[in-house]
Protein backbone atom coordinates (compact mmCIF):
# COMPACT_ATOMS: atom_id res chain seq x y z
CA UNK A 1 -42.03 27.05 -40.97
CA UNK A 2 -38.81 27.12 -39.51
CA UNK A 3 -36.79 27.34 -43.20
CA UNK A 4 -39.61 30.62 -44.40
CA UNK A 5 -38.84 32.49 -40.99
CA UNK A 6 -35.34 31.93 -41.66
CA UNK A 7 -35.66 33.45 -45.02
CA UNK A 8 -37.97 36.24 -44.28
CA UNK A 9 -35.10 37.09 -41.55
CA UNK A 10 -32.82 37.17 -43.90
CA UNK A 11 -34.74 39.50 -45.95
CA UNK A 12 -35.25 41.85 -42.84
CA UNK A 13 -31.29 41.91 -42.07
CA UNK A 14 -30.30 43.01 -45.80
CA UNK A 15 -32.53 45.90 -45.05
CA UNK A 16 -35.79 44.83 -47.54
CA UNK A 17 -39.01 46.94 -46.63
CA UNK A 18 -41.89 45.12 -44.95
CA UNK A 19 -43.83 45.64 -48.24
CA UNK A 20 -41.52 44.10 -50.51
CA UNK A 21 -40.73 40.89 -48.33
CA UNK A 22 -40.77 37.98 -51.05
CA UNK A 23 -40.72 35.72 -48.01
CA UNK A 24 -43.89 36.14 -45.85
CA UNK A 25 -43.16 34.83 -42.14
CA UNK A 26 -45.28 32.22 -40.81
CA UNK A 27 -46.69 32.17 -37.25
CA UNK A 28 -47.67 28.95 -35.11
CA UNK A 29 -50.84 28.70 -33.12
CA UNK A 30 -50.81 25.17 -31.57
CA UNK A 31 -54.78 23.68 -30.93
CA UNK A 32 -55.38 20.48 -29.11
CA UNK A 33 -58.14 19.45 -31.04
CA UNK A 34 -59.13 16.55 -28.40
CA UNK A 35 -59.26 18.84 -25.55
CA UNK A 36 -62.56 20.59 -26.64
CA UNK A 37 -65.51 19.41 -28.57
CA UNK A 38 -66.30 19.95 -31.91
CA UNK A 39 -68.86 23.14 -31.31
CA UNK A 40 -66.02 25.10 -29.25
CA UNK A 41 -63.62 24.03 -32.42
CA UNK A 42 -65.70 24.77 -35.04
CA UNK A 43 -68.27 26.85 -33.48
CA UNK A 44 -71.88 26.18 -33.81
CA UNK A 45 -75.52 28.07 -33.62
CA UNK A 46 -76.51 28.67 -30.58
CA UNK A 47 -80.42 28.13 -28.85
CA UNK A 48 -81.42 31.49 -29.27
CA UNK A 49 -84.60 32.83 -31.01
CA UNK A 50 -83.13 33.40 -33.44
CA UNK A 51 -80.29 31.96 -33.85
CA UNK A 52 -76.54 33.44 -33.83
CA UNK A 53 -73.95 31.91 -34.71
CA UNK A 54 -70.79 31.55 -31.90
CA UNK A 55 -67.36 31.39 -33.21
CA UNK A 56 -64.86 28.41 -32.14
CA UNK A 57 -61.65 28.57 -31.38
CA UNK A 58 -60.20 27.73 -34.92
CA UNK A 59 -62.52 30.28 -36.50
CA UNK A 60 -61.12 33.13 -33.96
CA UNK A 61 -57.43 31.74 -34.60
CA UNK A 62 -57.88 31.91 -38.68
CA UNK A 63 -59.44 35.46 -38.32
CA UNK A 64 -56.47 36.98 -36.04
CA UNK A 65 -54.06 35.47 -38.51
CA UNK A 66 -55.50 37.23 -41.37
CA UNK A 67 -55.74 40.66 -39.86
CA UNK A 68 -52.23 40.16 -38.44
CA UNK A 69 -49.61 42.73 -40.20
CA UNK A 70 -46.17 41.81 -41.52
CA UNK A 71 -43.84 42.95 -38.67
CA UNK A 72 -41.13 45.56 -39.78
C-alpha cells in the first residue's frame, strides 16, 4: 500500500492528470472482524414480511470504496 501511494505521489508531483494516473492510490479501512458478529459484517435478512436485506459493515466499506474518485 505504502510503495503504490508512493508511486501514485510521484505521479501527482511530475504534474500527471488524475485521469491518466498509471498508479491508482490505495486507501485503508481497518475492520475488527471479532468485535461484531457475522450479520453486522456481512449483513443479513432481516424479520420483516417480507424480507429486506440490511447491509454490514464490509458491504458499506466495499461500496464507498468503489464510488470513491481519484483525488487530483
Amino acid at each position: 500500500m505504502d510503495a503504490l501511494n508512493h508511486l501514485n505521489a510521484e505521479e501527482k508531483a511530475k504534474g500527471v492528470k488524475p485521469e491518466n494516473y498509471k498508479i491508482q492510490p490505495v486507501n485503508e479501512e481497518i475492520i475488527n472482524p471479532k468485535a461484531i458478529n457475522l450479520d453486522e459484517l456481512f449483513g443479513a435478512m432481516d424479520d420483516q414480511n417480507p424480507p429486506q436485506w440490511q447491509d454490514g459493515i464490509l458491504s458499506n466499506v466495499l461500496k464507498k470504496m468503489c464510488q470513491d474518485k481519484v483525488d487530483g
